[in-house]
PDB file of N, CA and C in Angstrom:
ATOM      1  N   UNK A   1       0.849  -1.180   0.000  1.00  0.00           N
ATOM      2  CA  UNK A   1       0.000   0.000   0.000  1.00  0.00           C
ATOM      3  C   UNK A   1       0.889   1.235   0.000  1.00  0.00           C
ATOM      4  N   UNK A   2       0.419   2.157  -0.346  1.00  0.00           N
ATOM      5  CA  UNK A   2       1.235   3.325  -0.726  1.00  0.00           C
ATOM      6  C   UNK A   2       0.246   4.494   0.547  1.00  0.00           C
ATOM      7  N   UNK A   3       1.461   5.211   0.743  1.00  0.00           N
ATOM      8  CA  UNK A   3       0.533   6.123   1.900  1.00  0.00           C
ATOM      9  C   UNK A   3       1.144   7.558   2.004  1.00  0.00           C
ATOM     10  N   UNK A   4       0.662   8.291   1.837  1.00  0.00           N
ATOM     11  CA  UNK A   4       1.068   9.935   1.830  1.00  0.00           C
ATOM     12  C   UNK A   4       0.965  10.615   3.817  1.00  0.00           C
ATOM     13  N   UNK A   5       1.374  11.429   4.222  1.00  0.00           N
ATOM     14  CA  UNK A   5       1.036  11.797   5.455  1.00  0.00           C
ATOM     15  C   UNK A   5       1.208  13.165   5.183  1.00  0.00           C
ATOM     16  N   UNK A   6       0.327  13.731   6.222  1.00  0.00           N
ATOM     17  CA  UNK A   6       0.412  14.829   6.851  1.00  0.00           C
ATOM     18  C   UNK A   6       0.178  15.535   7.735  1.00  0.00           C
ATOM     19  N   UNK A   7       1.239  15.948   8.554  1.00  0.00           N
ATOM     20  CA  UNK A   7       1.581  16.597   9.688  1.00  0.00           C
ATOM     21  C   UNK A   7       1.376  17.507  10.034  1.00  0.00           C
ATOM     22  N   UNK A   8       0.557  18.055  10.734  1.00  0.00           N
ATOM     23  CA  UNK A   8      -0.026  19.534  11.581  1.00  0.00           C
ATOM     24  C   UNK A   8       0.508  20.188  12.600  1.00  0.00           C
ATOM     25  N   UNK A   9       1.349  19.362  13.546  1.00  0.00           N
ATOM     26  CA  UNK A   9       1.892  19.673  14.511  1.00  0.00           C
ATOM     27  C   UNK A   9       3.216  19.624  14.763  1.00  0.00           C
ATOM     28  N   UNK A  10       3.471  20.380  16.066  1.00  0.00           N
ATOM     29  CA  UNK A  10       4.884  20.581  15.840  1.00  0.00           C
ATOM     30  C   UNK A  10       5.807  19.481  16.478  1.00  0.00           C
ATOM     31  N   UNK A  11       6.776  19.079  16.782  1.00  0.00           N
ATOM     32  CA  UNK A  11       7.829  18.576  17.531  1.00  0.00           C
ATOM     33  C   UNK A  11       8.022  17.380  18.460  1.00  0.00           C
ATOM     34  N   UNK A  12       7.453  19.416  19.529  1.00  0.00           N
ATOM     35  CA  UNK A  12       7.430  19.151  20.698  1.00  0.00           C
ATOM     36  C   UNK A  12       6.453  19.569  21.532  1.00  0.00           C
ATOM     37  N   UNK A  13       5.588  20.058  20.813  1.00  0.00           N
ATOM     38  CA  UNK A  13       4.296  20.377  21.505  1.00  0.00           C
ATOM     39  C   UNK A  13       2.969  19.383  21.057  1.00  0.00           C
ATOM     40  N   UNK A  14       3.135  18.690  21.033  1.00  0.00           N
ATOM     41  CA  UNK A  14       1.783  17.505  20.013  1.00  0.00           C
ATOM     42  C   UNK A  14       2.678  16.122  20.012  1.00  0.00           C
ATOM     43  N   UNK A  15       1.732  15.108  20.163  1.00  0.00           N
ATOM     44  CA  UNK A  15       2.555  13.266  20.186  1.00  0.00           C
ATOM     45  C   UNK A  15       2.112  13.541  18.581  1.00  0.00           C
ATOM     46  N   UNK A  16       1.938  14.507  17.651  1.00  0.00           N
ATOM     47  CA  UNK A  16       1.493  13.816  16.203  1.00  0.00           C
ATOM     48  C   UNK A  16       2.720  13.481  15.506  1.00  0.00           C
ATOM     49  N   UNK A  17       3.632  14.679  16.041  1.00  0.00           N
ATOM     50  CA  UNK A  17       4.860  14.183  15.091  1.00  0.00           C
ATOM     51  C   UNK A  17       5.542  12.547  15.359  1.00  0.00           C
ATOM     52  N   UNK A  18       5.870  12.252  16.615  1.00  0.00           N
ATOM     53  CA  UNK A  18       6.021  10.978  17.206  1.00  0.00           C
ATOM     54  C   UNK A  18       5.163  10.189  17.013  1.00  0.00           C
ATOM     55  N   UNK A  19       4.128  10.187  16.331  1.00  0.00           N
ATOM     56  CA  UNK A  19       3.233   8.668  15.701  1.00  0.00           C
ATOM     57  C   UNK A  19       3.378   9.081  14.426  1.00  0.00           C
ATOM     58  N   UNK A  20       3.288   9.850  13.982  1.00  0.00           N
ATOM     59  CA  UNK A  20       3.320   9.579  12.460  1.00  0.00           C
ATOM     60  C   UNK A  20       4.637   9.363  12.366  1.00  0.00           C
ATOM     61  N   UNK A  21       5.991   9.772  12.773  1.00  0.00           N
ATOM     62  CA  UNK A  21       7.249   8.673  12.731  1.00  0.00           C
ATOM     63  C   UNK A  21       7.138   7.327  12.932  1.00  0.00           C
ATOM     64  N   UNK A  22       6.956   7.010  13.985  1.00  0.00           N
ATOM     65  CA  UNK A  22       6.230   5.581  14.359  1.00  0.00           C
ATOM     66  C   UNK A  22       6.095   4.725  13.275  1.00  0.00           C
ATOM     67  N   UNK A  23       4.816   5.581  12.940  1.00  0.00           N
ATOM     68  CA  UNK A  23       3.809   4.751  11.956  1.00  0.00           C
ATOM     69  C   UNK A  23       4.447   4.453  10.666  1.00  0.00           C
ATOM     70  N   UNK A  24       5.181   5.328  10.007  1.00  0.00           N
ATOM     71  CA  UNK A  24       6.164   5.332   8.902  1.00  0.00           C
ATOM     72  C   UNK A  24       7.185   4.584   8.987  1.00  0.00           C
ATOM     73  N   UNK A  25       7.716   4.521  10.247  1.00  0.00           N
ATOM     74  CA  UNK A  25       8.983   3.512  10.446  1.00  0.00           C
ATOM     75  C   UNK A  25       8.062   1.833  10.171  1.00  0.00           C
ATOM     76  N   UNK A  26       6.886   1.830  10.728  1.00  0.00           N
ATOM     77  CA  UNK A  26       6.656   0.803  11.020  1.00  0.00           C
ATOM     78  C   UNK A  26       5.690  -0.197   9.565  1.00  0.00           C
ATOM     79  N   UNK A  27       5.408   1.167   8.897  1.00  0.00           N
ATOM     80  CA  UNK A  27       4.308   0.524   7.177  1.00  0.00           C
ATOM     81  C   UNK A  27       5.853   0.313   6.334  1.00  0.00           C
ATOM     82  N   UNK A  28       6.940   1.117   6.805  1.00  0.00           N
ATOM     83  CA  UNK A  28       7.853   0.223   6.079  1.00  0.00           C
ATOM     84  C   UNK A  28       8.717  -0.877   6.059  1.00  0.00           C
ATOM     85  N   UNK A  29       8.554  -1.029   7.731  1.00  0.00           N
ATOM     86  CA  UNK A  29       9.236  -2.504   7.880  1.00  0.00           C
ATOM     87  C   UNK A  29       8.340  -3.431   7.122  1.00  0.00           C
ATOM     88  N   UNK A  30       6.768  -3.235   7.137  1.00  0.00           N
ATOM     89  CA  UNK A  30       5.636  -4.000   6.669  1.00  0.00           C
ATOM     90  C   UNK A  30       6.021  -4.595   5.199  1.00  0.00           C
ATOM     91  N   UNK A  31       6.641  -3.585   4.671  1.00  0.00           N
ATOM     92  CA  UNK A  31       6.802  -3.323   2.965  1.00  0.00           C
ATOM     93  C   UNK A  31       5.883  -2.304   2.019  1.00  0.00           C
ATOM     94  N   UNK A  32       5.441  -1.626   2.975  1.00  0.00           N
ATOM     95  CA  UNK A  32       4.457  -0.484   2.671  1.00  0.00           C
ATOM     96  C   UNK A  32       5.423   0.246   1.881  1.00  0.00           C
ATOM     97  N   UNK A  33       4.369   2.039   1.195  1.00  0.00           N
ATOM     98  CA  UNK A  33       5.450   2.750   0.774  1.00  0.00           C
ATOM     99  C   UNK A  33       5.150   3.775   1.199  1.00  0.00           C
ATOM    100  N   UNK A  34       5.942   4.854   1.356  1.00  0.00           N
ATOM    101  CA  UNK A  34       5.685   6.406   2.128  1.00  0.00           C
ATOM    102  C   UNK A  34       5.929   7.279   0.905  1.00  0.00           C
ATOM    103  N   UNK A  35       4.992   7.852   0.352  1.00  0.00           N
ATOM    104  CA  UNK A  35       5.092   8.433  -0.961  1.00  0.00           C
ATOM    105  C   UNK A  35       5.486  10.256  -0.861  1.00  0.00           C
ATOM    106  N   UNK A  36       5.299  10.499   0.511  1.00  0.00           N
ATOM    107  CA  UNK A  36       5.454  12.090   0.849  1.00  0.00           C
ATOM    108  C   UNK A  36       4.748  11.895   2.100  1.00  0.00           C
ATOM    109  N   UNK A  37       5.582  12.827   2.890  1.00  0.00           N
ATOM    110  CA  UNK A  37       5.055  13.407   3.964  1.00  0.00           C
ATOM    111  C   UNK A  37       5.165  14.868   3.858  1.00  0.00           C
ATOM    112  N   UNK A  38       4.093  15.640   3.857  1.00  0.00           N
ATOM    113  CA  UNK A  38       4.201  16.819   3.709  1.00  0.00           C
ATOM    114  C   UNK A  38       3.684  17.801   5.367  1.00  0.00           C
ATOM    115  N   UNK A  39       4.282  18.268   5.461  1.00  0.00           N
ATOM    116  CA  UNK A  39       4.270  19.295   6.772  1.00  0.00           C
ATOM    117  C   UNK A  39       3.664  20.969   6.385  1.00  0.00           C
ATOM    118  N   UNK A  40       2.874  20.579   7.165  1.00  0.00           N
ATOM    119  CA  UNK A  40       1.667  21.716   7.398  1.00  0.00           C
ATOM    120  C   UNK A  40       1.351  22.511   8.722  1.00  0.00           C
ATOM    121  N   UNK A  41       1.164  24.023   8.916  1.00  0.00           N
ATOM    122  CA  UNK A  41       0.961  24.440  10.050  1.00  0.00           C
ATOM    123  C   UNK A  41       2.023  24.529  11.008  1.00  0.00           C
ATOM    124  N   UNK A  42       1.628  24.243  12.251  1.00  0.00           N
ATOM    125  CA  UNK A  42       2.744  23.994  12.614  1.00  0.00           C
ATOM    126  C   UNK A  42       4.240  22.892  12.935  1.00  0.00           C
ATOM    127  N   UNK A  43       3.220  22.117  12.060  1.00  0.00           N
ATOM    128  CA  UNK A  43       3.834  20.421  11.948  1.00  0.00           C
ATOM    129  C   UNK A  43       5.723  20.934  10.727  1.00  0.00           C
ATOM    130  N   UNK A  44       5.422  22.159  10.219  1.00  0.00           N
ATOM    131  CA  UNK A  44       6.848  23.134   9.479  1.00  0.00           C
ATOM    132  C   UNK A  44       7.772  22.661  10.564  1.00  0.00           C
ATOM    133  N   UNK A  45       7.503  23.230  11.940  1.00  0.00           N
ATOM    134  CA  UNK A  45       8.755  23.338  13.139  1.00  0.00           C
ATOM    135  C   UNK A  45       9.926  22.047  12.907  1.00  0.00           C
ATOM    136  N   UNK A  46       8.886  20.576  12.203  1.00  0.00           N
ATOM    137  CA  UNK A  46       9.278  19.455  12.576  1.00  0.00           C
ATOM    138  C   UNK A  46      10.670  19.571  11.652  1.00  0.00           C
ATOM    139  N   UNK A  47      10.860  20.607  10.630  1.00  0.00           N
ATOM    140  CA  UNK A  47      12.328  20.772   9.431  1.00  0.00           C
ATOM    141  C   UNK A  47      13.261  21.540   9.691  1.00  0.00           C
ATOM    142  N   UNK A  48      13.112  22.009  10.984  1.00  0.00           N
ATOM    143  CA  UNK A  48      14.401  23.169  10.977  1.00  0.00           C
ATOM    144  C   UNK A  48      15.395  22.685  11.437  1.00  0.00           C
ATOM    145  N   UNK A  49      16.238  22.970  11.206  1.00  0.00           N
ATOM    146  CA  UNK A  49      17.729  22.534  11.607  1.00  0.00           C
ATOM    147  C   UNK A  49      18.342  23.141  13.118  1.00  0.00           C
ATOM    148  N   UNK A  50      18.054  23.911  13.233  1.00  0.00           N
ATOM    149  CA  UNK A  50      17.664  25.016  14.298  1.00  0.00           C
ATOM    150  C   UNK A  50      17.361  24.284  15.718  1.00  0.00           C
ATOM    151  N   UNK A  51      16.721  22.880  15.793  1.00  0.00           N
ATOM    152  CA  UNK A  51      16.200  22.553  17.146  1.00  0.00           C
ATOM    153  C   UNK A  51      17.517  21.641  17.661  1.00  0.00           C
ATOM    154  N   UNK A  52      17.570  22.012  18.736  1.00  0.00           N
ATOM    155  CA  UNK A  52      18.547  21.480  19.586  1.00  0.00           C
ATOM    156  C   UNK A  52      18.118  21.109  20.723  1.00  0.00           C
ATOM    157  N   UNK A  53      17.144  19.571  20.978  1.00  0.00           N
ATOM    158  CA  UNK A  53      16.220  19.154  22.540  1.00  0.00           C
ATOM    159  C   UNK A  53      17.949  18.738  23.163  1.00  0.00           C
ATOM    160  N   UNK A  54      17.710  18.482  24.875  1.00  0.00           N
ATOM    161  CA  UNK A  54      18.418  17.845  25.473  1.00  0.00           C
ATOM    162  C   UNK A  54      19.069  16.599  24.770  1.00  0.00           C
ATOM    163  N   UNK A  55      19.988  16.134  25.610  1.00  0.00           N
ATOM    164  CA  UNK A  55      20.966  15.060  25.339  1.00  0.00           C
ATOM    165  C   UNK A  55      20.102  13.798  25.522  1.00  0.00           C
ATOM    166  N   UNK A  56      19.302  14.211  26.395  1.00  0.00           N
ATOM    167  CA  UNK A  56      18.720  12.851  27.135  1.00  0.00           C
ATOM    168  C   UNK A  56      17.330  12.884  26.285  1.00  0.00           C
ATOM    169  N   UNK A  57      16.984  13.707  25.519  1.00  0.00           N
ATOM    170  CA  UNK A  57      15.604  14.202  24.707  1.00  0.00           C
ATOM    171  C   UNK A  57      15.678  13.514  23.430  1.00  0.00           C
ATOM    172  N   UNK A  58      14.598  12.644  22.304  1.00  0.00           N
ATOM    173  CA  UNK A  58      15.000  12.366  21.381  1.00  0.00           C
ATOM    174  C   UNK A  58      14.856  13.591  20.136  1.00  0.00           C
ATOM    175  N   UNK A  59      15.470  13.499  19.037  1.00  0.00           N
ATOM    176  CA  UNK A  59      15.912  14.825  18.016  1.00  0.00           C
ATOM    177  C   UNK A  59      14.284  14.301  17.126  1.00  0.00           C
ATOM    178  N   UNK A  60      13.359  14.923  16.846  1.00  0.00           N
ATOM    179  CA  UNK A  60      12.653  14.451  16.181  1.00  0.00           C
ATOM    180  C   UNK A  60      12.602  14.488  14.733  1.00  0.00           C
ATOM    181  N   UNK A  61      13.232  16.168  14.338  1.00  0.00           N
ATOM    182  CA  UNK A  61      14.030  16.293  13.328  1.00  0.00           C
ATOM    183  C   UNK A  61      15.219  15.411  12.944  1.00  0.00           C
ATOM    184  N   UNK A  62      16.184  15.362  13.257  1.00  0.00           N
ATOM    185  CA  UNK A  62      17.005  13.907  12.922  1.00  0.00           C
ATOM    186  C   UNK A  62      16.295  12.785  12.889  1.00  0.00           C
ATOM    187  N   UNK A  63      15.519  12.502  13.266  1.00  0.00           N
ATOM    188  CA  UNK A  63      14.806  11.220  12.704  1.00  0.00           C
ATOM    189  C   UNK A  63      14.043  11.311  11.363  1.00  0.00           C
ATOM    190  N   UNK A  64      13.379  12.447  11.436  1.00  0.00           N
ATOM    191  CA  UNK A  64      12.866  12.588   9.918  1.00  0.00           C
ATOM    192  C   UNK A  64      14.019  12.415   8.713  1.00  0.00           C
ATOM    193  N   UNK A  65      14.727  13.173   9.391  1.00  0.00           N
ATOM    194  CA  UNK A  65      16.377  13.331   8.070  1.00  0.00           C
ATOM    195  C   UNK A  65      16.853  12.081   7.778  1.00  0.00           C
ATOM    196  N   UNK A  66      16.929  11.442   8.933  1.00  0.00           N
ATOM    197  CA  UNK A  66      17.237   9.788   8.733  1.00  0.00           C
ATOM    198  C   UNK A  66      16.411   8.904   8.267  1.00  0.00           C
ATOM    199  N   UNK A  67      15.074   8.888   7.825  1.00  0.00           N
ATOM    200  CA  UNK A  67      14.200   8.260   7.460  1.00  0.00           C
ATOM    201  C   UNK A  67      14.273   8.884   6.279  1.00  0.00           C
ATOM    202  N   UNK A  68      13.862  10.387   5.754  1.00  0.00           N
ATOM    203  CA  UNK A  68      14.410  10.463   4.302  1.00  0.00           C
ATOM    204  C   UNK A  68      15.666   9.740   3.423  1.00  0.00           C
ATOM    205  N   UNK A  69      16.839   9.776   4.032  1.00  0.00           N
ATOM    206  CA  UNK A  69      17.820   9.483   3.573  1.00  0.00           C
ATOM    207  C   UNK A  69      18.081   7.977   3.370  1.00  0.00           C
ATOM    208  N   UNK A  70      17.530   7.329   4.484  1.00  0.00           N
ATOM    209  CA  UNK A  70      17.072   5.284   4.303  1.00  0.00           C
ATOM    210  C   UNK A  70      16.117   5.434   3.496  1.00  0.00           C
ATOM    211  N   UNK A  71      15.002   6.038   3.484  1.00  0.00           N
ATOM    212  CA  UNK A  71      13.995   5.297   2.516  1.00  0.00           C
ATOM    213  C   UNK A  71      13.963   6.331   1.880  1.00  0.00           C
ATOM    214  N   UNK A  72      14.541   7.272   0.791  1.00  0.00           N
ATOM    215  CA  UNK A  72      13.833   7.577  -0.047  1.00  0.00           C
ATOM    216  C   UNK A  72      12.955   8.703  -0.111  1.00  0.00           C
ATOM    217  N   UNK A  73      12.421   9.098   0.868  1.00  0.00           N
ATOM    218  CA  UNK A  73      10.972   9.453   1.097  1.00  0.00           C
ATOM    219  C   UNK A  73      11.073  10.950   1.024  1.00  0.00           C
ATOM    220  N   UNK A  74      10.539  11.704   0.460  1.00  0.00           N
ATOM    221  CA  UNK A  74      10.033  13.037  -0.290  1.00  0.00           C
ATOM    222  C   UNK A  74       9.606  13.745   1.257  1.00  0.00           C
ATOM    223  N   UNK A  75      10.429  14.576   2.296  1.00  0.00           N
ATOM    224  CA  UNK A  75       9.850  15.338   2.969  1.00  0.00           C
ATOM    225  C   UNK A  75       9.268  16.658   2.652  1.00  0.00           C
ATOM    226  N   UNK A  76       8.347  17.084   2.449  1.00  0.00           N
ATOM    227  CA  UNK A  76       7.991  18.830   2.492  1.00  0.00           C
ATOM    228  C   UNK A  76       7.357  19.349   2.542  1.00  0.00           C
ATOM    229  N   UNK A  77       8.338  21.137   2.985  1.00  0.00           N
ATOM    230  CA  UNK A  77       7.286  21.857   3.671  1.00  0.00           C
ATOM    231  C   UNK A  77       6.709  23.089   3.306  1.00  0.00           C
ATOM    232  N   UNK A  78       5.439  22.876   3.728  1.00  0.00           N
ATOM    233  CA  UNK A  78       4.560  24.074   2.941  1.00  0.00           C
ATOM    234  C   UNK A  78       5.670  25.611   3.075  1.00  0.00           C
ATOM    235  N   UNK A  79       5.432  26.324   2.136  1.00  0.00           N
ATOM    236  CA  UNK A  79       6.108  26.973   1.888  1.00  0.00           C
ATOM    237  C   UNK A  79       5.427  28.664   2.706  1.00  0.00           C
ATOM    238  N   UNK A  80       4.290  28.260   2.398  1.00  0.00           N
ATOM    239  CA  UNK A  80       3.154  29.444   3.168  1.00  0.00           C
ATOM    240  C   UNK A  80       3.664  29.569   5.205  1.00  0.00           C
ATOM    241  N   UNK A  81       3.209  28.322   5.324  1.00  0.00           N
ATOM    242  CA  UNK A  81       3.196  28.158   6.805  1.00  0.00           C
ATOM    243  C   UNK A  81       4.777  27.963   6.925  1.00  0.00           C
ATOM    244  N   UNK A  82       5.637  27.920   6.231  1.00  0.00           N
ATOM    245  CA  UNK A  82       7.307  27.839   6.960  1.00  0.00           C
ATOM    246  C   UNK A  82       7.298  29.692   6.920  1.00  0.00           C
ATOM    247  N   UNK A  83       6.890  30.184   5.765  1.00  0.00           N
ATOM    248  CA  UNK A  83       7.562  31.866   5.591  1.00  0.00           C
ATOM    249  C   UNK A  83       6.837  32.317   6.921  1.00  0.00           C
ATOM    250  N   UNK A  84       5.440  31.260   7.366  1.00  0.00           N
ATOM    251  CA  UNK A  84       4.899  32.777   8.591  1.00  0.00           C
ATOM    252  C   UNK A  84       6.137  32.196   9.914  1.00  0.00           C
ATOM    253  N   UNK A  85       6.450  31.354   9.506  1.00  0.00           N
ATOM    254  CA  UNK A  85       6.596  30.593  11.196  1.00  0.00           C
ATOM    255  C   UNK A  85       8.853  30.805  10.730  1.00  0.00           C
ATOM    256  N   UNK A  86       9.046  31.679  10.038  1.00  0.00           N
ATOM    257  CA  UNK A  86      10.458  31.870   9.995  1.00  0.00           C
ATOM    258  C   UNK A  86      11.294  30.642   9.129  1.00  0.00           C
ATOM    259  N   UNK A  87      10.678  29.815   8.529  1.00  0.00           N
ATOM    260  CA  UNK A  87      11.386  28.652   7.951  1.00  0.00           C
ATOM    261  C   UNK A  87      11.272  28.578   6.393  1.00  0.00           C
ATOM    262  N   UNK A  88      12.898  28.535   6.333  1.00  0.00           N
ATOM    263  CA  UNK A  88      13.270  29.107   4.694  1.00  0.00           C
ATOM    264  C   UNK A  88      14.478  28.520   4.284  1.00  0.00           C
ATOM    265  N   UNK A  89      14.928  28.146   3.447  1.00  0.00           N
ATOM    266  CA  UNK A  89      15.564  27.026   3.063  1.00  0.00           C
ATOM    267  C   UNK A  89      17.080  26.836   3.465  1.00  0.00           C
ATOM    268  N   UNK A  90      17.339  28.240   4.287  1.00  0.00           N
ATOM    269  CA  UNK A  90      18.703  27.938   4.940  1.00  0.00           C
ATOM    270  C   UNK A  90      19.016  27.721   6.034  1.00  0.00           C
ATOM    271  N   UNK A  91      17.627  27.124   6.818  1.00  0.00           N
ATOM    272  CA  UNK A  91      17.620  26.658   7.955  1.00  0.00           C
ATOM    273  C   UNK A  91      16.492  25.231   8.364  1.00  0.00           C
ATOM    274  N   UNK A  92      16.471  24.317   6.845  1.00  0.00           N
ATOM    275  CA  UNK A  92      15.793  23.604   6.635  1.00  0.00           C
ATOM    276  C   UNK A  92      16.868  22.164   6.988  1.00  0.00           C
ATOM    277  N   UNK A  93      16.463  21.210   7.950  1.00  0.00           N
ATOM    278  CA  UNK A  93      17.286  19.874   8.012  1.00  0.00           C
ATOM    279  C   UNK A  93      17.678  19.306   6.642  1.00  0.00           C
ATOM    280  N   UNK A  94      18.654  18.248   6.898  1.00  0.00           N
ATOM    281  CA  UNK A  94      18.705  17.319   5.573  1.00  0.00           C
ATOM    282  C   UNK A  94      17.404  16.595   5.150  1.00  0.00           C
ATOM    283  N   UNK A  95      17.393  16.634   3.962  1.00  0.00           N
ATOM    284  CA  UNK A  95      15.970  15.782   3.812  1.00  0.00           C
ATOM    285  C   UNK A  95      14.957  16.227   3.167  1.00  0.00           C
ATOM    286  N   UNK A  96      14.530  17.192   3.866  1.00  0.00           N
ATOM    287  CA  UNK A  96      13.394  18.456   3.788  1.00  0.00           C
ATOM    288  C   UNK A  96      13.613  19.229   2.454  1.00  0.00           C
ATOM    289  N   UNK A  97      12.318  19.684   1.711  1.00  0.00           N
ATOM    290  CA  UNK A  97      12.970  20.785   0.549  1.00  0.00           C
ATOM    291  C   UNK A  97      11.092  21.447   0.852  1.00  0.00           C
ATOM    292  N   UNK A  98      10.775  22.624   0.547  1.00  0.00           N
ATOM    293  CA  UNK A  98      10.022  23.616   0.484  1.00  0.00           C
ATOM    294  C   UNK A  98       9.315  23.362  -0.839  1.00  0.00           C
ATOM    295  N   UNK A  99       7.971  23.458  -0.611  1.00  0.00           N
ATOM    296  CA  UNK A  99       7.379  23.440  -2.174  1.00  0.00           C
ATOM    297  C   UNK A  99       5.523  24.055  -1.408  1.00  0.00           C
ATOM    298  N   UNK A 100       4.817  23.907  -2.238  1.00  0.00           N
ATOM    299  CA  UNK A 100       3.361  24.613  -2.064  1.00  0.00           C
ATOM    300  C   UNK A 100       2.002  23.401  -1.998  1.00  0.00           C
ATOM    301  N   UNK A 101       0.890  23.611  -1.239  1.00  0.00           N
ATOM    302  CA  UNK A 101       0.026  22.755  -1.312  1.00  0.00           C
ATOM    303  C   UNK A 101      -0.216  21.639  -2.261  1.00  0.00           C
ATOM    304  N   UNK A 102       0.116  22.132  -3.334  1.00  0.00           N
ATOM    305  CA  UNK A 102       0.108  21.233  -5.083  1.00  0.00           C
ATOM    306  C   UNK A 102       0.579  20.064  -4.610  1.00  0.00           C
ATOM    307  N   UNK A 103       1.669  19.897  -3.632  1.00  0.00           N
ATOM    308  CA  UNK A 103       2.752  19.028  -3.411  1.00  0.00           C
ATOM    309  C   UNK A 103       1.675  17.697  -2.519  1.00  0.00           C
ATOM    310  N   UNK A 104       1.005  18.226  -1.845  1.00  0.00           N
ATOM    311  CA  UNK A 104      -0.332  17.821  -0.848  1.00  0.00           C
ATOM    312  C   UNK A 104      -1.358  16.912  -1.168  1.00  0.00           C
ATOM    313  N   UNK A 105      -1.827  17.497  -2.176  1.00  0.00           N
ATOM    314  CA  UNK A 105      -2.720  17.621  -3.533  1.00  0.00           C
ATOM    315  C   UNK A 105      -2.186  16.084  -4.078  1.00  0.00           C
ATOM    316  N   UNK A 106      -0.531  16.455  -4.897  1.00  0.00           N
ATOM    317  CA  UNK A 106      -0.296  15.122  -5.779  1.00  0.00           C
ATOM    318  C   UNK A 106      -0.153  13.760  -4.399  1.00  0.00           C
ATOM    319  N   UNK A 107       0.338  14.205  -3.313  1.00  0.00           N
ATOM    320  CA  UNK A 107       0.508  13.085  -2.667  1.00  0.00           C
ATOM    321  C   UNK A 107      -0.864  12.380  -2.017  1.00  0.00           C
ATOM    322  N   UNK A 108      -1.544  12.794  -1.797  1.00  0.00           N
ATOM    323  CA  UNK A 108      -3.399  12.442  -2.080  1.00  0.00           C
ATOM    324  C   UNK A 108      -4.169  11.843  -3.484  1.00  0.00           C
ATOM    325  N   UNK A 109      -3.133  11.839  -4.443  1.00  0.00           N
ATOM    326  CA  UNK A 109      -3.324  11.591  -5.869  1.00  0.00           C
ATOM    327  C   UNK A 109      -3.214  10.473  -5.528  1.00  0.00           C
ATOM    328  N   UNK A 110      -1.695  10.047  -5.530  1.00  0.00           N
ATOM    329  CA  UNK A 110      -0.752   9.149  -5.672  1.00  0.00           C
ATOM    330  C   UNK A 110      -0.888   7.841  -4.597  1.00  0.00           C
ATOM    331  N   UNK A 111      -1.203   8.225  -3.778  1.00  0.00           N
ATOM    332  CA  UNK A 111      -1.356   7.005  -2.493  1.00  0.00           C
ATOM    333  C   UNK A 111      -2.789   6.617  -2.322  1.00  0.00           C
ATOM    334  N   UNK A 112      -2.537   5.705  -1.854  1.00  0.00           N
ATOM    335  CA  UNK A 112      -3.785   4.804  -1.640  1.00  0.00           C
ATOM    336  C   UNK A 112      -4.369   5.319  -0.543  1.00  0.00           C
ATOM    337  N   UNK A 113      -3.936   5.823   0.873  1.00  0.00           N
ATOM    338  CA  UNK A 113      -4.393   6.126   2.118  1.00  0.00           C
ATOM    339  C   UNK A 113      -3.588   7.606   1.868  1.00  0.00           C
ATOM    340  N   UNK A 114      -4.189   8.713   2.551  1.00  0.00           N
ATOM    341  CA  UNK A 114      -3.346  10.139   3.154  1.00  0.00           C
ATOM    342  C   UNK A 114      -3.711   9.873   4.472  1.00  0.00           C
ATOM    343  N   UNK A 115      -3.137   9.880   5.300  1.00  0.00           N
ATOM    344  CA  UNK A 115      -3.345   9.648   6.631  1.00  0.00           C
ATOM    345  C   UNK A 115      -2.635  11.144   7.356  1.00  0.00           C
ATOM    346  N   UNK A 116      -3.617  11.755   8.487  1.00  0.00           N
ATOM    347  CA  UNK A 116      -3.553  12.729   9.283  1.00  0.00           C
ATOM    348  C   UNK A 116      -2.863  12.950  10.289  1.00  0.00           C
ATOM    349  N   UNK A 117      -2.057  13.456  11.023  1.00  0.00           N
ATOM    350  CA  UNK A 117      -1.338  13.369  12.254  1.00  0.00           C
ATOM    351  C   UNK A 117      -1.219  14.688  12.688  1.00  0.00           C
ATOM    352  N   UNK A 118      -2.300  15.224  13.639  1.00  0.00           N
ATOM    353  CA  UNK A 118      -2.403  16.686  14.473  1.00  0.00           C
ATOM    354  C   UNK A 118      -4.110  17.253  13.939  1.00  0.00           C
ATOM    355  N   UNK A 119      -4.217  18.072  14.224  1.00  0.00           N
ATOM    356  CA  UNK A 119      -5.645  18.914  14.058  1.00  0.00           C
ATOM    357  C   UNK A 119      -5.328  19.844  12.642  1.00  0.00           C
TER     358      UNK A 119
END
């Protein structure tokens, strides 16, 4: 099955970002496919390069970067909601690239399920 996501929330303020990692780590051990995850609202925070949690805290951003870079997988972020919230491509993690709703749109095309993670 092929599955698109998208993310509303941020980080560290919402468990959405931490299940929809989860869930992605886990439709691909399945043999699933993750066709885009696109970040929306404030679910943007989840690309900046910029976050630095504790030692003892997990990086939620580095995990996204690392899951792009193993599988493949198309991170990005609305381009509207990164310009209000300060996020612009020179402070975007590995992984991540900036593009516009369209991007949303085709990954709702393309997959079999879009599945939600935040309000």
């Amino acid at each position: 099955m092929k599955f698109g996501l998208l993310i509303n929330e941020g980080p560290y303020n919402h468990q959405a970002a931490d299940t929809a990692y989860k869930f992605a780590r886990a439709a691909l051990a399945k043999g699933h496919e993750i066709r885009r995850v696109f970040f929306y609202n404030d679910g943007v925070n989840n690309a900046t390069r910029l976050t630095e949690p504790p030692q003892d805290d997990r990086h939620i951003v580095n995990r996204w970067s690392k899951l792009a870079e193993e599988g493949g997988i198309d991170l990005v972020v609305c381009v509207a909601a990164g310009l209000r919230r300060g996020l612009v491509e020179d402070n975007l993690a590995p992984g991540f690239r900036i593009s516009g709703l369209g991007q949303l749109v085709e990954a709702g095309i393309e997959a079999d399920r879009l599945v939600v993670f935040g309000d």
